[in-house]
C-alpha atoms as a PDB file:
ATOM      1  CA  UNK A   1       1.522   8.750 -22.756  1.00  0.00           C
ATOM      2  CA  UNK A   2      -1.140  10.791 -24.211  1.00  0.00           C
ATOM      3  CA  UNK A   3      -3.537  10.102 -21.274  1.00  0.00           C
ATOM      4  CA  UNK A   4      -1.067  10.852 -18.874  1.00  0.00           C
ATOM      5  CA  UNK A   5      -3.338  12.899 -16.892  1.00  0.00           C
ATOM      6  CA  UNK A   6      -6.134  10.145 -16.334  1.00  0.00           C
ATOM      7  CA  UNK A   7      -3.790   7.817 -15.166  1.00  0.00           C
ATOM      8  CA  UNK A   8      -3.512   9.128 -11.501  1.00  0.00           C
ATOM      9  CA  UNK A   9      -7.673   8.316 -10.822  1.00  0.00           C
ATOM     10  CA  UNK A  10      -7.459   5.382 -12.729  1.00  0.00           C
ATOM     11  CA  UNK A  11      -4.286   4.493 -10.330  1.00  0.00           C
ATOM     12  CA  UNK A  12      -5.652   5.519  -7.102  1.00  0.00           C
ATOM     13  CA  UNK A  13      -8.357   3.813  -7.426  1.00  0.00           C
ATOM     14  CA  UNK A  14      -6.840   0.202  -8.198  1.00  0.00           C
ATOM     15  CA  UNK A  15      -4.634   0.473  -5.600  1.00  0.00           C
ATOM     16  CA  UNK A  16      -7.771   1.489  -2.737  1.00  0.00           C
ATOM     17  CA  UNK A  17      -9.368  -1.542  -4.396  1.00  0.00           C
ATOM     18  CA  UNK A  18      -6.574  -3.906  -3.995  1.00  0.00           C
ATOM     19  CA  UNK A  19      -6.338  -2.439  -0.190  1.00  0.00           C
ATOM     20  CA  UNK A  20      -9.865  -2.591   0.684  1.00  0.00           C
ATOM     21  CA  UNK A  21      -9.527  -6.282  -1.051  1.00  0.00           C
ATOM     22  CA  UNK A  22      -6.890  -6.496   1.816  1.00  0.00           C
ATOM     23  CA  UNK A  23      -8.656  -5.159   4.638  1.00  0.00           C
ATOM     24  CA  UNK A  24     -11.712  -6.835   3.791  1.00  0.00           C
ATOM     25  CA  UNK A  25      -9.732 -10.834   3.561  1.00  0.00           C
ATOM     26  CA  UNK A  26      -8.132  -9.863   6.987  1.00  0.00           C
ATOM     27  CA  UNK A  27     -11.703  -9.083   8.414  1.00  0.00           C
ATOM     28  CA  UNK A  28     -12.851 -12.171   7.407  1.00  0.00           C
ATOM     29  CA  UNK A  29     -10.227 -14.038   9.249  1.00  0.00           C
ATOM     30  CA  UNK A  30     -10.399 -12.077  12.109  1.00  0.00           C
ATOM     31  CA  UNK A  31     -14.204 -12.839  12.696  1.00  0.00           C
ATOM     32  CA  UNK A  32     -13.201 -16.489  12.181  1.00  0.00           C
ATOM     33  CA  UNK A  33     -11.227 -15.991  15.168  1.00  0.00           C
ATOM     34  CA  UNK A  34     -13.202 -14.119  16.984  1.00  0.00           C
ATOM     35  CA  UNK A  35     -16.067 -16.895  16.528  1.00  0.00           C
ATOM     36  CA  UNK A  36     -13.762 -19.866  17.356  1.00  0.00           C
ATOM     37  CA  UNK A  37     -12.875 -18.246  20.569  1.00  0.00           C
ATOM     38  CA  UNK A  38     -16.365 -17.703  21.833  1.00  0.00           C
ATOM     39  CA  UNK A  39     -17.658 -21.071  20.631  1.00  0.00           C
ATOM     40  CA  UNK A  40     -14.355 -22.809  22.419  1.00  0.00           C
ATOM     41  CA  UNK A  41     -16.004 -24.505  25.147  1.00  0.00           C
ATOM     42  CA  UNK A  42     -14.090 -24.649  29.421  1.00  0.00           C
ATOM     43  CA  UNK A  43     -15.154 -28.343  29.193  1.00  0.00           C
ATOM     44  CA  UNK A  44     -11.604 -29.323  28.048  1.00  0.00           C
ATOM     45  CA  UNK A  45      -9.537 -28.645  31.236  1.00  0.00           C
ATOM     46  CA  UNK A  46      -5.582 -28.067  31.460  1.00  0.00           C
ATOM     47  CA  UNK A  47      -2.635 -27.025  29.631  1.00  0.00           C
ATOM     48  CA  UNK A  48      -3.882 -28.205  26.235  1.00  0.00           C
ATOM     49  CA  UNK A  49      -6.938 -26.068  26.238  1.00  0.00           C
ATOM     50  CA  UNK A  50      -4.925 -22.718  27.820  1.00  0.00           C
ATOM     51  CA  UNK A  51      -2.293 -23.275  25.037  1.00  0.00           C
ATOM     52  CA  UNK A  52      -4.782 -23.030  22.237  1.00  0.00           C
ATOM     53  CA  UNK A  53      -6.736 -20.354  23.895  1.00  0.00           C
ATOM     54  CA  UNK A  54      -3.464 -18.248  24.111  1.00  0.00           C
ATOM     55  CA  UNK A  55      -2.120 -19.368  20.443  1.00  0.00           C
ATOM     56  CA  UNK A  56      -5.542 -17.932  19.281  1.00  0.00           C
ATOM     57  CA  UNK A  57      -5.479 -14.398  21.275  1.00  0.00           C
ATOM     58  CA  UNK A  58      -1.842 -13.954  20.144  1.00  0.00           C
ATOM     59  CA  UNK A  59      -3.461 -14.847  16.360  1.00  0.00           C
ATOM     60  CA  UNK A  60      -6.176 -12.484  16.748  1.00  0.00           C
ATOM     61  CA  UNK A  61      -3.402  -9.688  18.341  1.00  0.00           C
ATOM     62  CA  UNK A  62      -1.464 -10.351  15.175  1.00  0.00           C
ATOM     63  CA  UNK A  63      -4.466  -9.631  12.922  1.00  0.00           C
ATOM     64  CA  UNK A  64      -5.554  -6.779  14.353  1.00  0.00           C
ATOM     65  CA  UNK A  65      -2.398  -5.029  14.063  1.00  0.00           C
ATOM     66  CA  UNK A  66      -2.587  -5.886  10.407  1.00  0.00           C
ATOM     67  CA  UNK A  67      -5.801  -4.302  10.200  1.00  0.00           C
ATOM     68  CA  UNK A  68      -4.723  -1.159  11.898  1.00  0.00           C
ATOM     69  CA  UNK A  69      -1.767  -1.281   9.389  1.00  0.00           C
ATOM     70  CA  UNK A  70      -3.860  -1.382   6.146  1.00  0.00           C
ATOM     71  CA  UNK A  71      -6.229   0.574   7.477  1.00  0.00           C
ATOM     72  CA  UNK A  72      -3.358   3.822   8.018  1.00  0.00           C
ATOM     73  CA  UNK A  73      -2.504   2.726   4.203  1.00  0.00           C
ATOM     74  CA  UNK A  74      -5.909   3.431   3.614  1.00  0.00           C
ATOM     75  CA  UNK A  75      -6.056   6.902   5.138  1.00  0.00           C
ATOM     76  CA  UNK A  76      -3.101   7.900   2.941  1.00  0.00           C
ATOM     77  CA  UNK A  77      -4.199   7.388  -0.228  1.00  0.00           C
ATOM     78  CA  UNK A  78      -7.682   9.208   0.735  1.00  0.00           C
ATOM     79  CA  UNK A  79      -4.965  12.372   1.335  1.00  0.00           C
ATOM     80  CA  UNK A  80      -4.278  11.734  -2.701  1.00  0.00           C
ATOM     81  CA  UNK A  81      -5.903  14.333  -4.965  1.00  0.00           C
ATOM     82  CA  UNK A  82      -6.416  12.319  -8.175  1.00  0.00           C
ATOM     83  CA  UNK A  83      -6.802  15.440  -9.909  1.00  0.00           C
ATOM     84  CA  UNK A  84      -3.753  17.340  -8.633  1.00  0.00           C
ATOM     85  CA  UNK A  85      -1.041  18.160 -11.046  1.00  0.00           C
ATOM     86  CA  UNK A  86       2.260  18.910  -8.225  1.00  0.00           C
ATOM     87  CA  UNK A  87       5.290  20.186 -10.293  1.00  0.00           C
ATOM     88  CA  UNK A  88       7.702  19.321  -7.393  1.00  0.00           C
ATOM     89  CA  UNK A  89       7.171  14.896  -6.392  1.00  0.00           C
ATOM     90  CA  UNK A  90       5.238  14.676  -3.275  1.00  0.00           C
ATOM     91  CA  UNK A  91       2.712  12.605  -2.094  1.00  0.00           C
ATOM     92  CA  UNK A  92       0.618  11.267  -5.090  1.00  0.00           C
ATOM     93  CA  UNK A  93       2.761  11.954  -7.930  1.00  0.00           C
ATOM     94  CA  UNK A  94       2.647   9.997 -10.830  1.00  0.00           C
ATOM     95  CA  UNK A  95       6.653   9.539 -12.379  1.00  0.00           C
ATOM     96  CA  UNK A  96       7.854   8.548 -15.788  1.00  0.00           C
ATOM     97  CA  UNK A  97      11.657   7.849 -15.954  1.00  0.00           C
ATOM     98  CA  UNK A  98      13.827   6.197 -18.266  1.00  0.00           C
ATOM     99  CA  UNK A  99      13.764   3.187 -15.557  1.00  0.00           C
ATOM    100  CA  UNK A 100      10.220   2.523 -14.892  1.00  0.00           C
ATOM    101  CA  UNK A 101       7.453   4.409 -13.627  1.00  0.00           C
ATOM    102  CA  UNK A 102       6.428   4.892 -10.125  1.00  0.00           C
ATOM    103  CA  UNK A 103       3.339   6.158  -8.076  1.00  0.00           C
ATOM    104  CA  UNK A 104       4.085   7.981  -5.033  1.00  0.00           C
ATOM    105  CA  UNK A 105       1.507   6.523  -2.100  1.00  0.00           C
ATOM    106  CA  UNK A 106       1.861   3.234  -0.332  1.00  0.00           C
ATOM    107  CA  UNK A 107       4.566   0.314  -0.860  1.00  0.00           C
ATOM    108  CA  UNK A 108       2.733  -2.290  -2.633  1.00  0.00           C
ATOM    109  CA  UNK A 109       2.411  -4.835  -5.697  1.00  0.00           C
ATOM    110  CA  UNK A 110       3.272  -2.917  -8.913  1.00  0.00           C
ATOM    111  CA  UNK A 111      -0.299  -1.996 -11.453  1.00  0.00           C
ATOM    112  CA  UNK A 112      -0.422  -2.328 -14.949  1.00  0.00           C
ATOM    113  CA  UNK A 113      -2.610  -0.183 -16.690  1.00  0.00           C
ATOM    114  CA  UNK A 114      -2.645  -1.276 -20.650  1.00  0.00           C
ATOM    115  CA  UNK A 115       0.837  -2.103 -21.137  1.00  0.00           C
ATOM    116  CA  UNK A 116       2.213   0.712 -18.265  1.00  0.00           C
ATOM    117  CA  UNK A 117       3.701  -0.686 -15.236  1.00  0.00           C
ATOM    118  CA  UNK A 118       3.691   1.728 -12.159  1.00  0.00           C
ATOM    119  CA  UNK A 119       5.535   0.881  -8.906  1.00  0.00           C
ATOM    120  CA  UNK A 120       3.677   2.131  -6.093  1.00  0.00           C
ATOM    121  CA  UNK A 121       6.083   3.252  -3.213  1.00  0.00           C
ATOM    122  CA  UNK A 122       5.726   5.455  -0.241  1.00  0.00           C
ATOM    123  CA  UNK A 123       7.453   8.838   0.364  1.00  0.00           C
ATOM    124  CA  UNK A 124       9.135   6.660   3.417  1.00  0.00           C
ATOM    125  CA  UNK A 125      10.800   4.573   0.971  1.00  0.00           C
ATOM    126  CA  UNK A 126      14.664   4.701   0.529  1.00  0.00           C
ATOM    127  CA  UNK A 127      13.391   5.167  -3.461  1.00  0.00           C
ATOM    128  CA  UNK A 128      10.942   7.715  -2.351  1.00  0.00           C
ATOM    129  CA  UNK A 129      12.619   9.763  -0.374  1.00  0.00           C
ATOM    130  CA  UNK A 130      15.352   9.832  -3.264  1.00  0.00           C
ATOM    131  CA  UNK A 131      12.501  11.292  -5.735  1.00  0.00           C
ATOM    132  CA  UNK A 132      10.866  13.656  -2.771  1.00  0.00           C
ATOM    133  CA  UNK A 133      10.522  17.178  -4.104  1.00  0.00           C
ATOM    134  CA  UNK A 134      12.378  16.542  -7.463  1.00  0.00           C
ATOM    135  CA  UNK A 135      11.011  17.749 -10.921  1.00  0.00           C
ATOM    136  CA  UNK A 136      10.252  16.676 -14.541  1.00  0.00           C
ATOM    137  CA  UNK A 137      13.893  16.828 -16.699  1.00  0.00           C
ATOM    138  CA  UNK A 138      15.754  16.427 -12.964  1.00  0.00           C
ATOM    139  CA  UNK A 139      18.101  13.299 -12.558  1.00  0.00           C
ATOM    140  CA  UNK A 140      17.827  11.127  -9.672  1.00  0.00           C
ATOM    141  CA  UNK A 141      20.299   9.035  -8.316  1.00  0.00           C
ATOM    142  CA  UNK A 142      19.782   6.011  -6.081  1.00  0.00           C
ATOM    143  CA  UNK A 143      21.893   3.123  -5.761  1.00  0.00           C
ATOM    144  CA  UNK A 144      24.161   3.588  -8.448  1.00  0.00           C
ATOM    145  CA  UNK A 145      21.376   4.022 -10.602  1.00  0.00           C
ATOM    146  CA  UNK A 146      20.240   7.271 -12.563  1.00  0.00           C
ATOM    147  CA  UNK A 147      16.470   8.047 -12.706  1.00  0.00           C
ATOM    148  CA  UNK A 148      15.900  10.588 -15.542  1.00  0.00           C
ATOM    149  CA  UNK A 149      12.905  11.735 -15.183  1.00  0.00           C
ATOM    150  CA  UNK A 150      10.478  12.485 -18.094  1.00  0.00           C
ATOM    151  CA  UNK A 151       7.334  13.596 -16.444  1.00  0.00           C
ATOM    152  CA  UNK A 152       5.600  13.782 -13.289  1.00  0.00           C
ATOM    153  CA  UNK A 153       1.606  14.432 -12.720  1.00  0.00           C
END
């Protein structure tokens, strides 16, 4: 991994992408809510019309929380120095072991940069919390399985 020091921008910044690709989708659907509530018209009377108008504020509660969710994702990986080199794993560590590689910053899909895969976790994480504070040439054990690990940037 001769560019092993590049990889943590080039990381960071596909996985704010893929978030702000998140937060931006869930916007849209919120505003779709939003706009279907205020153009429901009180001309439909009863029970019908009360379910649907609560169906859609519990839909819109939902959504929000999902926004507030991704968007406390979002303020943790602007804590992430992409130029940082941390001896000890902490939050925004980049980890090569002899069972995959891992980015330390939010739980989400694995990225693939060339032919690297990196699983992103979080420091929360049962698998993060296992690598917290360890060092390049330290072992790692977490369910019955040893992480050597090779590197860490």
């Amino acid at each position: 991994m001769s560019q092993a020091p590049n990889l943590k921008p080039q990381l960071l910044e596909l996985a704010l992408g893929d978030l702000n690709n998140k937060i931006q989708t869930l916007q849209s659907e919120y505003k779709v809510y939003m706009d279907s509530a205020a153009n429901e018209t009180k001309s439909t009377a009863g029970d019908k019309h009360d379910t649907s108008r609560s169906m859609m504020q519990l839909e819109q509660e939902k959504l929000n929380g999902q926004l507030q969710q991704l968007k406390l994702q979002k303020k943790v990986l602007e804590l992430i120095d992409p130029w940082s080199a941390n001896k000890k794993i902490q939050l925004g560590s980049v980890i090569i072991t002899d069972q995959g590689n891992f980015f330390i910053s939010i739980s989400g899909k694995p990225i693939q940069i060339d032919s690297i895969i990196f699983n992103c976790i979080s420091l929360q994480s049962p698998i993060g919390k296992a690598f917290h504070n360890s060092t390049s040439g330290k072992s790692v054990l977490f369910m019955n399985k040893t992480y050597q690990i090779t590197s860490t940037y």
